[in-house]
N, C-alpha and C. Protein backbone atom coordinates (compact mmCIF):
# COMPACT_ATOMS: atom_id res chain seq x y z
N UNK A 1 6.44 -68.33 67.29
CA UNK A 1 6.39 -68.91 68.62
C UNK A 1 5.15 -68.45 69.38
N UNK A 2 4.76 -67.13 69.26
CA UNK A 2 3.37 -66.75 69.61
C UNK A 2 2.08 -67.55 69.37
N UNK A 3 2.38 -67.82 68.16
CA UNK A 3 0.53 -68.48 67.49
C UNK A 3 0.54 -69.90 68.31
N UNK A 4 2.43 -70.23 68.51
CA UNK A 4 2.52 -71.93 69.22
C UNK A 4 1.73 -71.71 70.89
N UNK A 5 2.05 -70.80 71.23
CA UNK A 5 1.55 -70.70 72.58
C UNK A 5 0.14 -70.59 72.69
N UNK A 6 -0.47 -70.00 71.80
CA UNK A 6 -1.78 -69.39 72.22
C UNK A 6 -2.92 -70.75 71.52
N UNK A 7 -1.89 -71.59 70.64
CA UNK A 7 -2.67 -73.04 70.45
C UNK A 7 -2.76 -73.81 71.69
N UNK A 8 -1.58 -73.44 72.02
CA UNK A 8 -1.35 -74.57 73.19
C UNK A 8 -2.36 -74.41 74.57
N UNK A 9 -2.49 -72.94 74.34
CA UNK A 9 -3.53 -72.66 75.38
C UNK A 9 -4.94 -72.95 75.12
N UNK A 10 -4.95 -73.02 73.84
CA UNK A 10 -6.47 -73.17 73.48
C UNK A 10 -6.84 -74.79 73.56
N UNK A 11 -5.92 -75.56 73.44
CA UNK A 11 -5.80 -76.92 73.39
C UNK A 11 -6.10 -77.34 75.03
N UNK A 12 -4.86 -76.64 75.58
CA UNK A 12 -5.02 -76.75 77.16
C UNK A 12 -6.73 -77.14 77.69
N UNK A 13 -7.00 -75.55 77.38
CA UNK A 13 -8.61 -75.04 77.92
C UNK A 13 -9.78 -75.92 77.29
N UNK A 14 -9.78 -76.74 76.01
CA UNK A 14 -10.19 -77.73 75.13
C UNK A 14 -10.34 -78.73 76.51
N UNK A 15 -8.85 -79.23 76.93
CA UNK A 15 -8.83 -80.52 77.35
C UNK A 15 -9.69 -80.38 78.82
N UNK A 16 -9.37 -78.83 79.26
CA UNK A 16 -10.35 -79.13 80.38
C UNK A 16 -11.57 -78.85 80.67
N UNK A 17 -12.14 -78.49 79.38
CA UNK A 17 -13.70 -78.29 79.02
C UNK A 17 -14.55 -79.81 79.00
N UNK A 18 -13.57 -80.89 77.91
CA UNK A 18 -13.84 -82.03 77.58
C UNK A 18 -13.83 -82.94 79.05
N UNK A 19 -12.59 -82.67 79.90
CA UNK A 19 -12.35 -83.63 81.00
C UNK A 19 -13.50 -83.61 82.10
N UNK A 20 -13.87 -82.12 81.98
CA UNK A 20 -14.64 -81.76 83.44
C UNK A 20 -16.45 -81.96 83.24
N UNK A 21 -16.31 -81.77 81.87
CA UNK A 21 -18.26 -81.77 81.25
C UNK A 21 -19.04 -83.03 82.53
N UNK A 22 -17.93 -84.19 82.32
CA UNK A 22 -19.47 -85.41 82.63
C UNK A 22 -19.58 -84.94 84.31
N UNK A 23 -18.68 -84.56 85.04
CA UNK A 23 -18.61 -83.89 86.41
C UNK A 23 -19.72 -82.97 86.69
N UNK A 24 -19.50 -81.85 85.56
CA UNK A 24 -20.83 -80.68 86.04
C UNK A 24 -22.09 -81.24 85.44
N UNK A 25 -21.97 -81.76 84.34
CA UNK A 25 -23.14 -82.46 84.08
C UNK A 25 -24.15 -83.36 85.19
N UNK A 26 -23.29 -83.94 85.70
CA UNK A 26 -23.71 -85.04 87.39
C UNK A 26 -24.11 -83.94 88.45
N UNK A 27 -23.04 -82.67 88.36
CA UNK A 27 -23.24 -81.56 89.43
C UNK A 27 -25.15 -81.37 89.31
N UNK A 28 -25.43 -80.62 88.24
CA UNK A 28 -26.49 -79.96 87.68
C UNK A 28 -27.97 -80.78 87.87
N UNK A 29 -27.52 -82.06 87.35
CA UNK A 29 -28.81 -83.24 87.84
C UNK A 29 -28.96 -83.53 89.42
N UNK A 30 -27.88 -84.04 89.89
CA UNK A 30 -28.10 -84.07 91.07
C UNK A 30 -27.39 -83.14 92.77
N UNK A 31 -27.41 -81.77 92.17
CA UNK A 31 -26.27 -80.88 93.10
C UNK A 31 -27.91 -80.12 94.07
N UNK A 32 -27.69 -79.54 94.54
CA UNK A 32 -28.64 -79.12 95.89
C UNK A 32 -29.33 -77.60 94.77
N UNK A 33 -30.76 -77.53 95.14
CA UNK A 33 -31.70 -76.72 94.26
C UNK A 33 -31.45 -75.56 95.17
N UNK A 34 -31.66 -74.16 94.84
CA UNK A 34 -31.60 -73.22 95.03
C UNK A 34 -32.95 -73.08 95.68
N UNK A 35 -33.78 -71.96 96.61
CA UNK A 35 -35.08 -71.60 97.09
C UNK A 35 -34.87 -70.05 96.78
N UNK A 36 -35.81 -68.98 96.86
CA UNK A 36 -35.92 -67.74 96.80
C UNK A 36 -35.15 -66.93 97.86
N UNK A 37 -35.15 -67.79 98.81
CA UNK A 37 -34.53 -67.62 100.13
C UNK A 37 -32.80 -67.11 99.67
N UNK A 38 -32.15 -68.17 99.07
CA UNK A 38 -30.79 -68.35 98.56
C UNK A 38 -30.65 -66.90 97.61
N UNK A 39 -31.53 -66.72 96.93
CA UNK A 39 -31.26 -66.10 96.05
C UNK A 39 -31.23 -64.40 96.60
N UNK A 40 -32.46 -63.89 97.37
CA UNK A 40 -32.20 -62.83 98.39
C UNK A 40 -31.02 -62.56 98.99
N UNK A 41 -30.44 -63.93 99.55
CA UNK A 41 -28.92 -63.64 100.25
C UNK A 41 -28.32 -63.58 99.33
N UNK A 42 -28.36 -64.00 98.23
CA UNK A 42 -26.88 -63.47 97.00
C UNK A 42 -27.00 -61.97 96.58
N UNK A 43 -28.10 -61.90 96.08
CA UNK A 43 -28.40 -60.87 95.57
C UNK A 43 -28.05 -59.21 97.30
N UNK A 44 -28.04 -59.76 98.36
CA UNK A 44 -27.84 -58.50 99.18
C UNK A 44 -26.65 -58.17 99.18
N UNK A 45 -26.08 -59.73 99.35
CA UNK A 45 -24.54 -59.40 99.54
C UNK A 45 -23.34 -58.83 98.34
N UNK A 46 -24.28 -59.45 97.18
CA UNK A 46 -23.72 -58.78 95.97
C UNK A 46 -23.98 -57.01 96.32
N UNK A 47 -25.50 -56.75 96.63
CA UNK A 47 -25.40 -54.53 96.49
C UNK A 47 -24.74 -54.71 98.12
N UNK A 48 -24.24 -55.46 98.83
CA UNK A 48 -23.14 -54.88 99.81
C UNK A 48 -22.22 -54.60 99.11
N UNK A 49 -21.37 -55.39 98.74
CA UNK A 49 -20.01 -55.42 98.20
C UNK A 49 -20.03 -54.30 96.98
N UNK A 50 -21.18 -54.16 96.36
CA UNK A 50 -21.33 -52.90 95.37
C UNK A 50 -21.49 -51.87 95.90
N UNK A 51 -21.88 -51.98 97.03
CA UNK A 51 -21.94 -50.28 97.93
C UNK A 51 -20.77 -50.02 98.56
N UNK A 52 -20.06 -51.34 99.03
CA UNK A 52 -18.78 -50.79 99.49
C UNK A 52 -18.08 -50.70 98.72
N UNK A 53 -17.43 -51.03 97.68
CA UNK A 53 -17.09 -50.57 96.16
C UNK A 53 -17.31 -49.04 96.15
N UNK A 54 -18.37 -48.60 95.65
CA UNK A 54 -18.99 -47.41 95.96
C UNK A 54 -18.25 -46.15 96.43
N UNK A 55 -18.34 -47.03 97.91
CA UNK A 55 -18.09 -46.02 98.88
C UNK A 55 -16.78 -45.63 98.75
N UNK A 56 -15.92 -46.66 98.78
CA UNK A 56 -14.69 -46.27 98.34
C UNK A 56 -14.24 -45.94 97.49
N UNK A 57 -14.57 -45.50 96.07
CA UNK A 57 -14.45 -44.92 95.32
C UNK A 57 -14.71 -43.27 95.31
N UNK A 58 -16.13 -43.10 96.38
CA UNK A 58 -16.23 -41.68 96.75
C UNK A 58 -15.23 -41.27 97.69
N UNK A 59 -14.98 -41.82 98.68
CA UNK A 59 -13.71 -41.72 99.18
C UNK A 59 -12.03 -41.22 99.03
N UNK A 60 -11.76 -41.47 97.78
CA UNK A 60 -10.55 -41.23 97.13
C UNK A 60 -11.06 -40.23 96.15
């Protein structure tokens, strides 16, 4: 009954790899371009959230 489930999941995750492709595909050609600008703000807020991580870990 195990191997049935873990097909079924793999089948599942299959169907929504296949269903969703022509979607991100359309995303990727025509979805809004990134600038250097965008990428500074990800990248700060990512070492925020890693410093507050951090911090709270020194904390405890």
């Amino acid at each position: 009954m195990e191997m049935i489930g873990q097909l079924a999941i793999a089948g599942l995750m299959l169907f929504f790899v296949f269903r969703l492709w022509p979607t991100a595909k359309e995303w990727m050609a025509n979805g809004p371009k990134g600038n250097s600008n965008d990428w500074i703000t990800a990248a700060a807020l990512l070492g925020g959230v890693m410093l507050f991580v951090w911090v709270l870990l020194k904390i405890v």
